[in-house]
Protein backbone atom coordinates (compact mmCIF):
# COMPACT_ATOMS: atom_id res chain seq x y z
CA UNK A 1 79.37 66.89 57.29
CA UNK A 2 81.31 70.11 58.21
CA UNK A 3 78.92 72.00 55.91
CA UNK A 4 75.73 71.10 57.15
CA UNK A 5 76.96 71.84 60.50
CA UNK A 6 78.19 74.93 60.62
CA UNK A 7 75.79 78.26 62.18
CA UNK A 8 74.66 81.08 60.24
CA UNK A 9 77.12 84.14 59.49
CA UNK A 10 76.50 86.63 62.21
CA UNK A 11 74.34 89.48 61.38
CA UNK A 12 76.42 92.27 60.12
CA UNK A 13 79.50 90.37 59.78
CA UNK A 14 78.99 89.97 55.66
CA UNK A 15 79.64 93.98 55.46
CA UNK A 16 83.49 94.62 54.46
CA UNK A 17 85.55 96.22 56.40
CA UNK A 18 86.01 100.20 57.03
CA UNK A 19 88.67 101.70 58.40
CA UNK A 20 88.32 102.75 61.78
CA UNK A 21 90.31 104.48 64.72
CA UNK A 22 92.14 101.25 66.12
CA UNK A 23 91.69 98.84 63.43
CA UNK A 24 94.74 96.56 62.32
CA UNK A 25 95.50 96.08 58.92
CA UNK A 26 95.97 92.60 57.40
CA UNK A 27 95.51 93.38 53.51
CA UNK A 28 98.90 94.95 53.29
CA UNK A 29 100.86 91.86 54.99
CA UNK A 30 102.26 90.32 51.77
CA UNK A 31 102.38 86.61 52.19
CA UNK A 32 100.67 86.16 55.39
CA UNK A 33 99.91 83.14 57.37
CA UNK A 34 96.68 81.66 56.66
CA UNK A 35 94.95 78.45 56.61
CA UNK A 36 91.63 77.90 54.50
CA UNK A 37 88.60 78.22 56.43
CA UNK A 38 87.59 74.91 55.33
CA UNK A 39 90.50 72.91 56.83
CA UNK A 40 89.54 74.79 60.17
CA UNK A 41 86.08 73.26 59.90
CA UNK A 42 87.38 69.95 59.35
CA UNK A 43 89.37 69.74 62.70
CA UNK A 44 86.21 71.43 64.50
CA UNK A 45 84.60 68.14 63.11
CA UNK A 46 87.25 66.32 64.39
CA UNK A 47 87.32 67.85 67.14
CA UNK A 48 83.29 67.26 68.22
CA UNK A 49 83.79 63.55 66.80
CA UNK A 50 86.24 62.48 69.16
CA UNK A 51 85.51 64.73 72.28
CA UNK A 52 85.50 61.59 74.19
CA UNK A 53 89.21 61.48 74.21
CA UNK A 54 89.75 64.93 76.50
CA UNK A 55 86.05 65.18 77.91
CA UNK A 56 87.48 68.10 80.22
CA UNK A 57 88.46 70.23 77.22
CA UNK A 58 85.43 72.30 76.42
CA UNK A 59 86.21 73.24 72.83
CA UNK A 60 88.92 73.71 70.62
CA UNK A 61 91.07 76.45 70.35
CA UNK A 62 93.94 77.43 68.47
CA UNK A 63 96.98 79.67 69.16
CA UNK A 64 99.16 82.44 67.65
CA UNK A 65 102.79 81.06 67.81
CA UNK A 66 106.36 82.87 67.08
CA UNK A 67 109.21 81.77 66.31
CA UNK A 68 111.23 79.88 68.83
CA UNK A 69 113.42 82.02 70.98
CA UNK A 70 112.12 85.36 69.36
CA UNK A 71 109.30 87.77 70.36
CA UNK A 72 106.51 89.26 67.97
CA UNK A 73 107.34 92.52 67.29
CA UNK A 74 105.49 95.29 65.26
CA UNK A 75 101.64 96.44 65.26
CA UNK A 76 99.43 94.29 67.90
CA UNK A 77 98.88 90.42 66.35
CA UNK A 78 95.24 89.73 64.75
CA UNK A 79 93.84 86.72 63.14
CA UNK A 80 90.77 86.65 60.98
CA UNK A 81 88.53 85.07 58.63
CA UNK A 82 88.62 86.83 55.67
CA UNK A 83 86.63 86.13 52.48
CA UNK A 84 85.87 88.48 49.31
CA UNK A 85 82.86 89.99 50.75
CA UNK A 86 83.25 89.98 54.46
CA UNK A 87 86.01 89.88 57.24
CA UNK A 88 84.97 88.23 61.13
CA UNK A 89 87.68 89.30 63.22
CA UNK A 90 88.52 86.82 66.04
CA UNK A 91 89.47 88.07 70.03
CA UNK A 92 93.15 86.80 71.19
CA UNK A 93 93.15 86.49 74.57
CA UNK A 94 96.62 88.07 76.54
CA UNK A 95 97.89 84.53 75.93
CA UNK A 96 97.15 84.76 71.67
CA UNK A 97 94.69 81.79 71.84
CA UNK A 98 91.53 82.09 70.10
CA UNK A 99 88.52 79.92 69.16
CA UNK A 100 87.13 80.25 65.55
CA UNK A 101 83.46 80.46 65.45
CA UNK A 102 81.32 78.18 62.59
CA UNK A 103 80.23 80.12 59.79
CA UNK A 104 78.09 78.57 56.66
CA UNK A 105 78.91 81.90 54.75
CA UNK A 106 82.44 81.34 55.29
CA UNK A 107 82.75 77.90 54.55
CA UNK A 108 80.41 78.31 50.80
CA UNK A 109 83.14 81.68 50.45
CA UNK A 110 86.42 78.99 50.70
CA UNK A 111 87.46 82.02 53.17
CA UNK A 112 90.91 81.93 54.80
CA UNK A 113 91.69 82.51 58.80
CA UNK A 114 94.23 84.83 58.15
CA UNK A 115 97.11 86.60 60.30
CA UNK A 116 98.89 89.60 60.22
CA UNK A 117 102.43 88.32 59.97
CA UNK A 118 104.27 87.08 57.26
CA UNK A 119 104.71 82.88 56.72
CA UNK A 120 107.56 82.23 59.15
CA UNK A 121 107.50 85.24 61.75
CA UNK A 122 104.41 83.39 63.57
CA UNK A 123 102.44 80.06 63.22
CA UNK A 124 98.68 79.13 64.03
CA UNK A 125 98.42 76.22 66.23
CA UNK A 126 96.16 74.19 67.62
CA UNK A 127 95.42 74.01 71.87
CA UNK A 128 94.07 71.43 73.29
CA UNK A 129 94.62 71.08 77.00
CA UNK A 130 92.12 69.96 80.09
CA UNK A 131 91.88 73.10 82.57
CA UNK A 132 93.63 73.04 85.21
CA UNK A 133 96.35 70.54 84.81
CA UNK A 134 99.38 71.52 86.26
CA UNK A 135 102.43 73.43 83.47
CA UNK A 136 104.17 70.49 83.46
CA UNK A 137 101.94 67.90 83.00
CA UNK A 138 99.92 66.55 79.72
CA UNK A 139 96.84 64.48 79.18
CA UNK A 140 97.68 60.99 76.84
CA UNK A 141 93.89 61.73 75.56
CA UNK A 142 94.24 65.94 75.03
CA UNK A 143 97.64 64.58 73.11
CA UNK A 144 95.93 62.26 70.77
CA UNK A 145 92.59 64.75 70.10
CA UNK A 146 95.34 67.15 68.75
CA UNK A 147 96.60 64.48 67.11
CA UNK A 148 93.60 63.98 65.67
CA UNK A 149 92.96 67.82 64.83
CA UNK A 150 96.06 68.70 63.30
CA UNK A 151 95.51 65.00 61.35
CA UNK A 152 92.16 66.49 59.67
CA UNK A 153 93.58 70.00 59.07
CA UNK A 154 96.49 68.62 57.12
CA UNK A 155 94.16 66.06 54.79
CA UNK A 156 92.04 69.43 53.71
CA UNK A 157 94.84 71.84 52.89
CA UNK A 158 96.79 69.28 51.19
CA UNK A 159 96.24 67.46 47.70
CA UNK A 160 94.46 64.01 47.56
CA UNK A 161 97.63 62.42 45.64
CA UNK A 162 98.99 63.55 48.79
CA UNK A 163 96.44 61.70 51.32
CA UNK A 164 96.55 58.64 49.05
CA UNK A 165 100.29 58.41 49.32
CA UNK A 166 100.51 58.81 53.29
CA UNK A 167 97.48 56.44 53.82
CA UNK A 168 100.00 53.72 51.68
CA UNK A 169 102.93 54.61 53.94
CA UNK A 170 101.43 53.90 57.01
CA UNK A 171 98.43 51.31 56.07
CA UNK A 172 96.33 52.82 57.56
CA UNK A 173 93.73 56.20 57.16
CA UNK A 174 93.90 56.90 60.95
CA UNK A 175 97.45 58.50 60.86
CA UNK A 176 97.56 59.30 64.86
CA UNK A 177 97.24 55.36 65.17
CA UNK A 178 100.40 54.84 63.18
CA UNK A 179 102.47 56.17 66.62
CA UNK A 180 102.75 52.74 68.51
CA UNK A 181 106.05 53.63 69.79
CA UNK A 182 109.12 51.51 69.31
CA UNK A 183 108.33 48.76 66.71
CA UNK A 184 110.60 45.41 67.09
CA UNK A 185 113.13 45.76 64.53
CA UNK A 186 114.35 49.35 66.30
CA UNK A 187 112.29 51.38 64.32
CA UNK A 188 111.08 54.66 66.32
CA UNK A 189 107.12 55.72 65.70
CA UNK A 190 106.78 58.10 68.55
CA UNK A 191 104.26 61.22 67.85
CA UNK A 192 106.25 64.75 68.70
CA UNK A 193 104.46 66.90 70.53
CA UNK A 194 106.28 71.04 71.98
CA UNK A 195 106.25 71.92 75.73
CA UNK A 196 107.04 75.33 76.28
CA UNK A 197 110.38 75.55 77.49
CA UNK A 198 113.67 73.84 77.31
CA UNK A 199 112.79 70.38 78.70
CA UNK A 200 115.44 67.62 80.50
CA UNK A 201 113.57 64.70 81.05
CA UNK A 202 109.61 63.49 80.11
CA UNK A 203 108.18 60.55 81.94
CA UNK A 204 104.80 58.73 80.82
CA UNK A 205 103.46 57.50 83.69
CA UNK A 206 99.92 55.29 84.73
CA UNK A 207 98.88 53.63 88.16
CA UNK A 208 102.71 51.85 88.72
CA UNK A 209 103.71 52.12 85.27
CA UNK A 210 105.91 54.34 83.74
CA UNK A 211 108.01 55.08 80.84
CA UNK A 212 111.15 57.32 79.75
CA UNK A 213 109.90 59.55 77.15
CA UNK A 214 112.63 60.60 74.78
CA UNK A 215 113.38 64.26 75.23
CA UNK A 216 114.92 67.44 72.28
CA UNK A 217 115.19 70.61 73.21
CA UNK A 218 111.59 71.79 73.68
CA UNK A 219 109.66 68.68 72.57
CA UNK A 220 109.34 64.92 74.01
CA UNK A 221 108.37 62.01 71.89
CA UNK A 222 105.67 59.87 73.18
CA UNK A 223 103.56 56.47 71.54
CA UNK A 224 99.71 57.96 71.47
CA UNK A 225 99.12 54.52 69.08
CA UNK A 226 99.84 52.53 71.97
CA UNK A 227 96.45 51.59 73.21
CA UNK A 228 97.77 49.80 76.60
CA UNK A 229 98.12 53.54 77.87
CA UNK A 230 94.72 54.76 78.95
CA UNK A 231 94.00 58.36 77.66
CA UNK A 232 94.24 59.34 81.64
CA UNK A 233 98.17 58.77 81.43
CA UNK A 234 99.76 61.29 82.11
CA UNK A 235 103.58 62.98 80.86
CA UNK A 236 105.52 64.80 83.64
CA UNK A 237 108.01 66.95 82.03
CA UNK A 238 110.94 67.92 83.92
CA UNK A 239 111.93 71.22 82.43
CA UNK A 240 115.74 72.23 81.98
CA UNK A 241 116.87 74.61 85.21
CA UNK A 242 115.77 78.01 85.02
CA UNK A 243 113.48 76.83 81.91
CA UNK A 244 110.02 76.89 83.12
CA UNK A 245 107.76 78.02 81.35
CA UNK A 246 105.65 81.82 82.56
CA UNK A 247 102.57 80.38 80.62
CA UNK A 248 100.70 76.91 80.05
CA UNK A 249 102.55 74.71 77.26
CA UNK A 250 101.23 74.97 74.38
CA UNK A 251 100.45 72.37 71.63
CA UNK A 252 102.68 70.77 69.17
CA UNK A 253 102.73 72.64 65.18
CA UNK A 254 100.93 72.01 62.11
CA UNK A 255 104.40 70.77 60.45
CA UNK A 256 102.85 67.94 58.82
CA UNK A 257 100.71 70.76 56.97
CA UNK A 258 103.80 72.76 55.92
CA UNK A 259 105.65 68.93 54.64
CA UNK A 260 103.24 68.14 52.45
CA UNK A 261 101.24 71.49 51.28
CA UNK A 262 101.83 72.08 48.04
C-alpha cells in the first residue's frame, strides 16, 4: 500500500548535496535522530486511512521536540530525508513543525528523515490538531488519529517478534483500542498524551457529561478505547498558574518507538 502510493521524487532532488553559503550540516552529527523513511510512510497511510477521525485536520505533520525544560541550542535545527544518493530537505516553520512530502525514490532507497541533533537533545513527533481549537483544549478524535499514527510508526521501525508479542499482550492488533480506561478489577488503561505546559487539572467533557482526567506534570491520561465518547469530546486542560503555554500544545512522543526499537 504505502509504496504504490507514494509521488514521484521531485525533479532535481536525486542530485547530492553541495555545499553552499547557508547550508546546515547533518553528516557530521554523530548519532543523530532519525526515523526510517518507511515508518514515516506508514503513519501517512495511517493517517489518510482514518482521516475520518479529525476531518478538520488537513494533513499530518510532525514536530521537532527538545528536551523538557531545556532550549535547542547550537546551529539552526533541520530535518531531512536523506538517502545514499540524494538529500530532500524539509521547511520548519517558526514553530519546528513540518510535513514530509511522499517520495517513491525515497521509500525503494529505505532513506531516513534525519535531524541535526544527537538522540536525546531533540525528538520528532507527530502533530495532529484541528485549527483553531483553543491552547487548552483537545479533540477525543485528533487524540486517537495520533494514536493511530504513532501506532503504525512504531510496528515499522520495530521487529515483527516485537509486533507479535504486543498484539498477544493486548488481544488485539488495533493497539489504540486497548485504552478503554479503567477496567473493573482497578486496572488503569488510559492512553498518555503531553500538553505543553505544567498542567493542574484535565476534564473530558461531552453534551452533560464529563470526566476527571488524571493529570502528571505535563501530560493527562485519557480512555480513547472508550467508544461511548464521541470523537467530538473534548479535554479542557487547566494549566498550573503561570504555566500556559506561548504556543499550541503539541502532541504526545513516539516512546512506544524508543521501548521497543531494538
Amino acid at each position: 500500500m504505502a509504496a504504490g502510493s507514494v509521488l514521484a521524487l521531485p525533479a532535481g532532488a536525486a542530485a547530492p548535496d553541495k555545499d553552499e553559503p547557508g547550508t546546515v550540516h547533518i553528516n557530521a552529527i554523530k548519532n543523530p535522530e532519525l526515523y526510517t523513511y518507511r515508518a514515516v510512510v506508514a503513519g501517512l497511510d495511517k493517517f489518510d486511512e482514518l482521516h475520518a477521525l479529525a476531518p478538520g485536520v488537513p494533513q499530518l505533520r510532525f514536530l521537532v521536540r527538545p528536551p523538557d525544560g531545556k532550549t535547542l541550542g547550537g546551529e539552526p535545527l533541520a530535518a531531512r530525508i536523506a538517502a545514499d544518493d540524494f538529500s530532500i530537505p524539509l521547511v520548519l516553520d517558526q514553530d519546528l513543525r513540518f510535513s514530509v512530502p511522499r517520495s517513491q525514490a525515497a521509500y525503494d532507497a529505505r532513506a531516513e528523515l534525519v535531524l541535526n541533533r544527537k538522540k536525546r537533545e531533540a525528538r520528532f513527533d507527530t502533530y495532529v490538531r484541528t485549527p483553531g481549537l483553543p491552547d487548552n483544549r483537545y479533540r477525543m478524535g485528533d487524540v486517537r488519529l495520533d494514536c493511530q499514527v504513532k501506532i503504525a510508526i512504531a510496528k515499522e521501525e520495530i521487529p515483527f517478534w516485537a509486533n507479535a508479542l504486543v498484539n498477544s499482550l493486548l488481544l488485539t492488533t488495533d493497539w489504540c483500542s486497548w485504552f478503554k480506561g479503567e477496567t473493573p478489577n482497578g486496572g488503569d488503561r488510559n492512553w498518555s498524551h503531553g500538553a505543553a505546559a505544567e498542567l493542574r487539572a484535565a476534564t473530558l467533557r461531552e453534551g452533560d457529561r464529563n470526566k476527571a482526567l488524571e493529570v502528571e506534570g505535563k501530560r493527562f491520561r485519557l480512555p480513547i478505547g472508550d467508544a461511548s465518547w464521541s470523537n467530538d469530546a473534548i479535554v479542557e486542560l487547566d494549566y498550573a498558574p503561570a504555566a500556559a503555554p506561548a504556543v499550541a500544545p503539541r502532541a504526545d512522543t513516539m516512546d512506544l518507538v524508543e521501548h521497543v526499537r531494538p
